[in-house]
Protein backbone atom coordinates (compact mmCIF):
# COMPACT_ATOMS: atom_id res chain seq x y z
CA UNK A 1 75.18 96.96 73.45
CA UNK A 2 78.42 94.60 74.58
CA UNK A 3 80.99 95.73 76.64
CA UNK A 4 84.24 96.54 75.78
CA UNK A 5 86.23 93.84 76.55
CA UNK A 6 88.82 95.44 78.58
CA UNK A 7 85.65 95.66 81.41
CA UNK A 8 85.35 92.03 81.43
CA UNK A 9 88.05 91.07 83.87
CA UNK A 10 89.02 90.25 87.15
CA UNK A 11 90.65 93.62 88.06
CA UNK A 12 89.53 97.39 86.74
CA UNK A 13 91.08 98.19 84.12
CA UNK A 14 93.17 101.46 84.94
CA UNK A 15 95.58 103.12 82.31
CA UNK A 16 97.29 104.27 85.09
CA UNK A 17 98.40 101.26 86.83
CA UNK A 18 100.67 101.32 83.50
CA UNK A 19 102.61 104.23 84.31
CA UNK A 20 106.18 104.01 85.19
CA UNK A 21 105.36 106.09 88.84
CA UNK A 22 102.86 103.99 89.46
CA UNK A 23 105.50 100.35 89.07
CA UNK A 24 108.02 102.36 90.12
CA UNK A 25 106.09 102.95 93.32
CA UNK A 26 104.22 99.36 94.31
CA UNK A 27 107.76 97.95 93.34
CA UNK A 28 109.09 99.50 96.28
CA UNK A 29 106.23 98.85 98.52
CA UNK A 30 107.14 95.42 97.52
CA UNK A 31 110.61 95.68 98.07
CA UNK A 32 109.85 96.95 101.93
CA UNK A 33 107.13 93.99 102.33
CA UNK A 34 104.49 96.15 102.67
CA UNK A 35 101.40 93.71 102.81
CA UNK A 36 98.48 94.78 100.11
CA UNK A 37 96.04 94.04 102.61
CA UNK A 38 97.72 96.54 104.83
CA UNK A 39 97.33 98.91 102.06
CA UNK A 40 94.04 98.50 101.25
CA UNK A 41 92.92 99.15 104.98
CA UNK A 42 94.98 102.02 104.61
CA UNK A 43 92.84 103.61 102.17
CA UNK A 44 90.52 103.97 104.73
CA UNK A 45 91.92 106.86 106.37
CA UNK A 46 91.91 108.88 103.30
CA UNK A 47 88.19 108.36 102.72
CA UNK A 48 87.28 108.68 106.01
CA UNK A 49 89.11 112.40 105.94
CA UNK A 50 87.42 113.08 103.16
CA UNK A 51 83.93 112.44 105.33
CA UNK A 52 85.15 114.50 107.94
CA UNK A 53 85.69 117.20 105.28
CA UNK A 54 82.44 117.00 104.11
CA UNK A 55 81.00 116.80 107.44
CA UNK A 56 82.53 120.13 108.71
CA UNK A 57 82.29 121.84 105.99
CA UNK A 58 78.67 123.78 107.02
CA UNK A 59 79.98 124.85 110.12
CA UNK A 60 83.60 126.68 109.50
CA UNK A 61 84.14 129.58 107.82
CA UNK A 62 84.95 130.48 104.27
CA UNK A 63 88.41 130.44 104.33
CA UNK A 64 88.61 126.76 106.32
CA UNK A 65 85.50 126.10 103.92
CA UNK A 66 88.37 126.23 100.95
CA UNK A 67 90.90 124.62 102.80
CA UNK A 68 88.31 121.28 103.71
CA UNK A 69 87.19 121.10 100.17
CA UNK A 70 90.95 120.87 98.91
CA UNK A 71 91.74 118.60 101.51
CA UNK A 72 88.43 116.49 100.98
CA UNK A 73 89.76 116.73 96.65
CA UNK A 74 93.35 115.21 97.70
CA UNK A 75 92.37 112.61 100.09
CA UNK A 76 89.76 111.02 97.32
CA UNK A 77 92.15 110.70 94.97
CA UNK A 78 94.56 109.48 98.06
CA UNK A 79 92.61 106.53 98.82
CA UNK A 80 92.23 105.75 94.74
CA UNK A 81 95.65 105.87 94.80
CA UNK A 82 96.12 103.20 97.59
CA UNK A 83 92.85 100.99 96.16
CA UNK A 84 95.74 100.95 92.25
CA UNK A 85 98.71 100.02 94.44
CA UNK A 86 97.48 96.97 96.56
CA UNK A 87 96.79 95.29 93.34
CA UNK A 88 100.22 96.36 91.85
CA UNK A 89 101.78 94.86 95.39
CA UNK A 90 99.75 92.32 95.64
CA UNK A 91 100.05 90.76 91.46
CA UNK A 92 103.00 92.53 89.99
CA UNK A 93 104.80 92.64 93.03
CA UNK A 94 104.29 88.81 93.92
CA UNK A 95 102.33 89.23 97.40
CA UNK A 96 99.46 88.45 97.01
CA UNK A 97 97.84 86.21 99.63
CA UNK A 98 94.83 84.11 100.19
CA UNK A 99 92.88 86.86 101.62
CA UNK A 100 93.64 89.42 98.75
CA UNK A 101 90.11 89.45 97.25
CA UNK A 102 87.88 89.61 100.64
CA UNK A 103 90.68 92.52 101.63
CA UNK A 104 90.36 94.07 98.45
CA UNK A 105 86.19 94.27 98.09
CA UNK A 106 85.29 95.35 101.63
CA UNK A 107 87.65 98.13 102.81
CA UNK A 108 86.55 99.63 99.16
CA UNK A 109 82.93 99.59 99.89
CA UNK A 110 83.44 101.17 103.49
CA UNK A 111 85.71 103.81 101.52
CA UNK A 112 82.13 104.83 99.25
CA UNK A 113 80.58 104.77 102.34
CA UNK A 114 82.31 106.69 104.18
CA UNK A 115 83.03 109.33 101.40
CA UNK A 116 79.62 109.63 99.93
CA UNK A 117 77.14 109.70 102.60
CA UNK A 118 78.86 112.88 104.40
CA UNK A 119 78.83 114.45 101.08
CA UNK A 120 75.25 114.81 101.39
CA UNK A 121 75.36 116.41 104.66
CA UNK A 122 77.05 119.11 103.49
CA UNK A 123 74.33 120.56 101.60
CA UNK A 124 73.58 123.11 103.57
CA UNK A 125 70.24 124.62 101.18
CA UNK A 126 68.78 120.61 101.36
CA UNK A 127 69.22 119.97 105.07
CA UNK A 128 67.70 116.73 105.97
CA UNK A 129 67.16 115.99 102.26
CA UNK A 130 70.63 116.71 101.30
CA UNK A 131 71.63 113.80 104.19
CA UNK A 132 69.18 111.27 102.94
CA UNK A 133 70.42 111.96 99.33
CA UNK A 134 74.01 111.01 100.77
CA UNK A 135 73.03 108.01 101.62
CA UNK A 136 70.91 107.00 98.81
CA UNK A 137 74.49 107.81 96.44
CA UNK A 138 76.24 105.81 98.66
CA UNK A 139 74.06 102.48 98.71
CA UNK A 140 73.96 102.92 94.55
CA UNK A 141 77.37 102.98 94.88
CA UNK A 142 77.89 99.45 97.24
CA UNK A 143 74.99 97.92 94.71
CA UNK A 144 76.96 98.87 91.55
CA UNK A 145 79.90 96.58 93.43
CA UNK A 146 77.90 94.14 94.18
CA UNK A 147 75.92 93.32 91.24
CA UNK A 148 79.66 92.81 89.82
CA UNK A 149 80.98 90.34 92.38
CA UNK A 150 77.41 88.92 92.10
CA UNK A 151 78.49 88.35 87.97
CA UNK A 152 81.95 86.69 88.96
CA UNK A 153 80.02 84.53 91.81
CA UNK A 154 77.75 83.23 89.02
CA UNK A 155 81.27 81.98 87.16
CA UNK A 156 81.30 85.04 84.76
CA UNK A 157 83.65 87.86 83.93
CA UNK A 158 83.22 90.05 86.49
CA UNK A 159 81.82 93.64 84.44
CA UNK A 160 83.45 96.98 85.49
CA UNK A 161 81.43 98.44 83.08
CA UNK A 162 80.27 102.13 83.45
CA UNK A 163 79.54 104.89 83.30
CA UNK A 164 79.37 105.47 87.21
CA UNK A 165 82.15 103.21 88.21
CA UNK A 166 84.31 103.71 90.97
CA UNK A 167 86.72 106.10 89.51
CA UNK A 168 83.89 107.41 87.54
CA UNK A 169 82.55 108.56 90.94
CA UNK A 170 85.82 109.44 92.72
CA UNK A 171 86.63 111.66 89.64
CA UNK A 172 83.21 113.22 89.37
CA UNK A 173 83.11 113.82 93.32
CA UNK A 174 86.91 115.29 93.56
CA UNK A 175 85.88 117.89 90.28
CA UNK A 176 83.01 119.03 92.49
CA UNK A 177 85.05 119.54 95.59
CA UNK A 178 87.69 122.09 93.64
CA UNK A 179 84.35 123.74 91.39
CA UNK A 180 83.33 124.41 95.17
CA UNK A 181 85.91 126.28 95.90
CA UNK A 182 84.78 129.13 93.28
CA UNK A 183 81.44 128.27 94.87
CA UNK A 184 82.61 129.34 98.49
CA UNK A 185 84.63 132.52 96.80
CA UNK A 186 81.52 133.68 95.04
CA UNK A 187 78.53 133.44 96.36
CA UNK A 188 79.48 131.36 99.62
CA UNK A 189 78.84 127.64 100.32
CA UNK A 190 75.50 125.88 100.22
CA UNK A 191 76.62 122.77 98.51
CA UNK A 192 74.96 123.39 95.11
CA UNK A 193 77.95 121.77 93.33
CA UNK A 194 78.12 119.08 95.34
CA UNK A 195 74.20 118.29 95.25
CA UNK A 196 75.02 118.36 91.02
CA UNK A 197 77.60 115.70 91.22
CA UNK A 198 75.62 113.39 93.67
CA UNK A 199 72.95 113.62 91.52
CA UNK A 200 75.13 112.48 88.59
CA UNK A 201 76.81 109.92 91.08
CA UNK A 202 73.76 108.65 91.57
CA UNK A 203 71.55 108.55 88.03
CA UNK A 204 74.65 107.29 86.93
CA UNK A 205 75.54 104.61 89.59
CA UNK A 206 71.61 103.21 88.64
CA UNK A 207 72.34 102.85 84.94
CA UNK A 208 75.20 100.87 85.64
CA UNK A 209 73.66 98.58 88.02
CA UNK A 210 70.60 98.64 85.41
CA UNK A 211 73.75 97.75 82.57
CA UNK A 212 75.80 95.12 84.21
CA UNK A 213 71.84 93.57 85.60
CA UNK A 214 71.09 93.13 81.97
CA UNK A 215 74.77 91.39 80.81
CA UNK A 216 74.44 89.54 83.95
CA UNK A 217 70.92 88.21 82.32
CA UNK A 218 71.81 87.73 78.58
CA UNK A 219 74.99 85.16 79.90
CA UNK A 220 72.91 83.51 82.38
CA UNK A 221 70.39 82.90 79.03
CA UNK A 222 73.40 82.37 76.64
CA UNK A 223 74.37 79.69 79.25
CA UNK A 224 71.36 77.63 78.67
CA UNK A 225 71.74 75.01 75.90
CA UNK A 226 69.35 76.43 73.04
């Protein structure tokens, strides 16, 4: 199966990078001189709230329980939101700057880290299980990233090909955190939900590695002179 060809490019495709907001928004970023690399080590405080979330969440009680899981919903989608804008900064706004791309790659792989693995320490019912799972989701995750820059290093398109990409996971992860929230109203929290959507995360994160593997393969032989 090929790819559609909006994967095969040098930045995610994102409908919402289109939006008027969106412009609106990195154009005044721009105006202000807000650096993109400043943004994308931004999104690191985001994600890393969202750990803490996760993290605290088997400890506190219901109520905060709610309260953690909302916060731990809002600050995913916060540090997507910063990982859309220092591209828009960086191309559309005209800033972009010699060390765009190594700025770019490794603050996002520390933001999976740092968002995933705690996610598996709050499954309360798995216990040490539910922590190594955590960190299993999380290393899919870095691999799925690097198998990609590993495509562009070899001179190709680099494939953002699913169906576990990044905002794959970030969507899939902040739907769990606000289905938790009935969770912790109805029967209290163990982290079933969450255990669900890591296990998604994660079947899903290998298929894509095992996808963009196998394109990686068929233009490496399509490269050799028949």
């Amino acid at each position: 199966m090929q790819p559609d060809p909006s994967t095969r490019t040098s930045r995610r495709p994102l409908k919402t990078r289109g939006r008027a907001w969106a412009r609106g928004l990195a154009a005044g970023l721009a105006r202000r001189r807000v650096q993109p690399n400043v943004i994308s080590l931004l999104s690191l405080v985001p994600a890393a709230a969202a750990g803490l979330c996760f993290l605290l969440l088997p400890h506190v009680a219901p109520l905060l329980q709610v309260f953690l899981l909302i916060v731990a919903a809002g600050s995913i989608q916060l540090r997507l939101l910063a990982n859309m804008l220092d591209g828009l900064v960086a191309v559309e706004g005209g800033r972009k700057t010699p060390t765009g791309d190594l700025f770019n790659e490794v603050p996002d792989r520390i933001a999976d880290v740092l968002i995933l693995a705690p996610a598996g320490y709050a499954l309360i019912w798995l216990d040490s299980a539910g922590m190594a799972l955590g960190w299993l989701v999380a290393l899919l995750a870095v691999l799925t990233a690097y198998v990609r820059v590993f495509g562009g290093s070899l001179g190709f398109p680099q494939s953002f090909m699913g169906p576990m990409a990044k905002q794959h996971r970030m969507a899939t992860l902040t739907l769990a955190c606000l289905l938790s929230v009935i969770e912790v109203i109805v029967a209290g929290f163990q982290g079933r939900i969450l255990f669900l959507a890591l296990l998604v995360i994660g079947l899903g994160a290998g298929l894509t590695i095992i996808r963009r593997l196998r394109l990686i393969a068929r233009e490496l032989q399509d490269r050799v002179p028949g």
